[in-house]
C-alpha atoms as a PDB file:
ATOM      1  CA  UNK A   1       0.000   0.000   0.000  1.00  0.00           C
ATOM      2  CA  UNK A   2       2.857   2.478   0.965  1.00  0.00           C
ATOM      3  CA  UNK A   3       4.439   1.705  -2.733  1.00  0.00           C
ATOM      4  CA  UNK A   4       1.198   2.798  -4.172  1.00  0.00           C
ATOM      5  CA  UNK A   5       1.068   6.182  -2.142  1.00  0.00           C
ATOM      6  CA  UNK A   6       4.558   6.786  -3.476  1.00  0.00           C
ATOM      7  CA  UNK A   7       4.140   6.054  -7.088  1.00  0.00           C
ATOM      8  CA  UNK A   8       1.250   7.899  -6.943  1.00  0.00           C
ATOM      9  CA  UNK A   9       2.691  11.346  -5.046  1.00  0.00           C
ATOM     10  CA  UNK A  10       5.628  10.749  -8.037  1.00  0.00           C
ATOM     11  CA  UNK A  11       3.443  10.511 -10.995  1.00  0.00           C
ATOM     12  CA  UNK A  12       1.405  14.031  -9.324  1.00  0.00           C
ATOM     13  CA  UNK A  13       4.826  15.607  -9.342  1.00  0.00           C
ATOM     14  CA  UNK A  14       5.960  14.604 -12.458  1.00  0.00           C
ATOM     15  CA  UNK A  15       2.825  15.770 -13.857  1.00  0.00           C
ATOM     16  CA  UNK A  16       2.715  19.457 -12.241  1.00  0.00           C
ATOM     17  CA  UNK A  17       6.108  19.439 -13.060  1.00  0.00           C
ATOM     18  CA  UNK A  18       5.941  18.713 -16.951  1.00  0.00           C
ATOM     19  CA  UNK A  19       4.952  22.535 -17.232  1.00  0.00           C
ATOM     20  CA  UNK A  20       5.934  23.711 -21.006  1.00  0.00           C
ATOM     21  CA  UNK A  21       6.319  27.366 -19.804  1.00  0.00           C
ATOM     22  CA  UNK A  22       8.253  28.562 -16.725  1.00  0.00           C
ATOM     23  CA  UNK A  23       6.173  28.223 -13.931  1.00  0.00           C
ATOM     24  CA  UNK A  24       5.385  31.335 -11.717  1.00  0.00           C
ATOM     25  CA  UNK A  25       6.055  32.122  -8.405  1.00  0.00           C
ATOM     26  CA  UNK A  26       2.724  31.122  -6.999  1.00  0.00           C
ATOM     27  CA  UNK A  27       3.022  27.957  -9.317  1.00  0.00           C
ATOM     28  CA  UNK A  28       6.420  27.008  -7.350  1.00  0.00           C
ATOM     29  CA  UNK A  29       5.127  27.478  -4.138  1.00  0.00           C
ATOM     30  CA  UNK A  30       1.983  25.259  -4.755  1.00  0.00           C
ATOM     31  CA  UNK A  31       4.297  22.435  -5.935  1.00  0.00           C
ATOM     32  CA  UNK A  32       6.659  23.241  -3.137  1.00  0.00           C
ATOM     33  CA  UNK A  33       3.597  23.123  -0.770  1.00  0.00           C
ATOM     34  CA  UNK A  34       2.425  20.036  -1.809  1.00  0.00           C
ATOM     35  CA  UNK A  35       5.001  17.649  -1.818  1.00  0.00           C
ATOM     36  CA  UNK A  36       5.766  18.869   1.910  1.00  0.00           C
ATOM     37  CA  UNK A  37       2.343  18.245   2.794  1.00  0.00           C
ATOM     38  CA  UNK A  38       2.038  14.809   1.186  1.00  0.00           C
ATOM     39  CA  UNK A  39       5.369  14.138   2.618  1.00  0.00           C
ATOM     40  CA  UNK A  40       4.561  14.968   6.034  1.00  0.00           C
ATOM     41  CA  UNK A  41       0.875  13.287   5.834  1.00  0.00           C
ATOM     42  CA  UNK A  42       3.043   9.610   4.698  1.00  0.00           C
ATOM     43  CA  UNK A  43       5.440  10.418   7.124  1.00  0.00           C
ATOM     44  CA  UNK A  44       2.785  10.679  10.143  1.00  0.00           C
ATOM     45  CA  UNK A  45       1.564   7.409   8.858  1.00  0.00           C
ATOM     46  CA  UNK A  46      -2.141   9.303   7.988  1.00  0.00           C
ATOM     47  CA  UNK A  47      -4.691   7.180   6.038  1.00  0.00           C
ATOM     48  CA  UNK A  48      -5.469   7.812   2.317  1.00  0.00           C
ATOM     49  CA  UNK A  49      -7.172  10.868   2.644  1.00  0.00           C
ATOM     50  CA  UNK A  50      -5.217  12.423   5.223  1.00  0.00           C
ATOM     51  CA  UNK A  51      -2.672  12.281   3.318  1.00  0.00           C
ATOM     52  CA  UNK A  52      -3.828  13.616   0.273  1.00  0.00           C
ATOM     53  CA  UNK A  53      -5.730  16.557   2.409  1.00  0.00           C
ATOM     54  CA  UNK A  54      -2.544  17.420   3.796  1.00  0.00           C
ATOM     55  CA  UNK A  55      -1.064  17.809   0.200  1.00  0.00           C
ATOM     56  CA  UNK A  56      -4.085  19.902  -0.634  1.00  0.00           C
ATOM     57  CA  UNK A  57      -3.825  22.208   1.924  1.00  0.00           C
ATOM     58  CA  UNK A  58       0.038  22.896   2.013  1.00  0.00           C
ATOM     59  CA  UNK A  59      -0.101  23.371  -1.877  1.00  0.00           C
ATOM     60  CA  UNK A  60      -3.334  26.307  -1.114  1.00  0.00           C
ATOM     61  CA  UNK A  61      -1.138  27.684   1.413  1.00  0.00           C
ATOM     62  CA  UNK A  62       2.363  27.336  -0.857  1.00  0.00           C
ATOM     63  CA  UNK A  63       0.622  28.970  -3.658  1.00  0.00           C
ATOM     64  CA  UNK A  64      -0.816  32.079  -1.357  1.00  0.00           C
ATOM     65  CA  UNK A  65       2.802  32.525  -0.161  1.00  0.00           C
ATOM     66  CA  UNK A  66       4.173  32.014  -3.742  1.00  0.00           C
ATOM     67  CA  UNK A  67       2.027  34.890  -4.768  1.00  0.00           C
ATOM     68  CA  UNK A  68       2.660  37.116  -2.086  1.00  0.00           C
ATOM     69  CA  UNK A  69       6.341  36.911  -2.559  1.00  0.00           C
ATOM     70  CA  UNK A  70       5.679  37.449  -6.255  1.00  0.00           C
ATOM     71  CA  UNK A  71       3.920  40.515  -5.896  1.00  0.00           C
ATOM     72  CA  UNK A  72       6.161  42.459  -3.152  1.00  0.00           C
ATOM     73  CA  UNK A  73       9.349  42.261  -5.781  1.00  0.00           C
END
């Protein structure tokens, strides 16, 4: 089961990160976000969809920061 949480958080990644433009800085932050959360919910040892909430959220909150550093340059 923990394989298939891991193949799964890799093929995510891979996909946001297949981007054919550069990404911006809110962009970064959400994929930034996410993985950490994701990483931290399989960590914990969370079920299924703690772990994907906890990706969910971090990427909201990376992609709020990402923006906010994006617009004070």
């Amino acid at each position: 089961m923990l394989k298939a949480k891991i193949i799964s958080v890799l093929a995510a990644a891979a996909l946001l990160g297949g981007c054919n433009q550069p990404m911006s800085t809110g962009e970064k932050g959400a994929l930034v976000g996410g993985a950490l959360g994701t990483g931290i919910g399989l960590a914990t040892g969370g079920s299924f969809g703690a772990v994907v909430g906890a990706g969910l959220i971090g990427g909201a909150v990376g992609y709020l920061g990402g923006t906010a550093i994006g617009n004070s340059k």
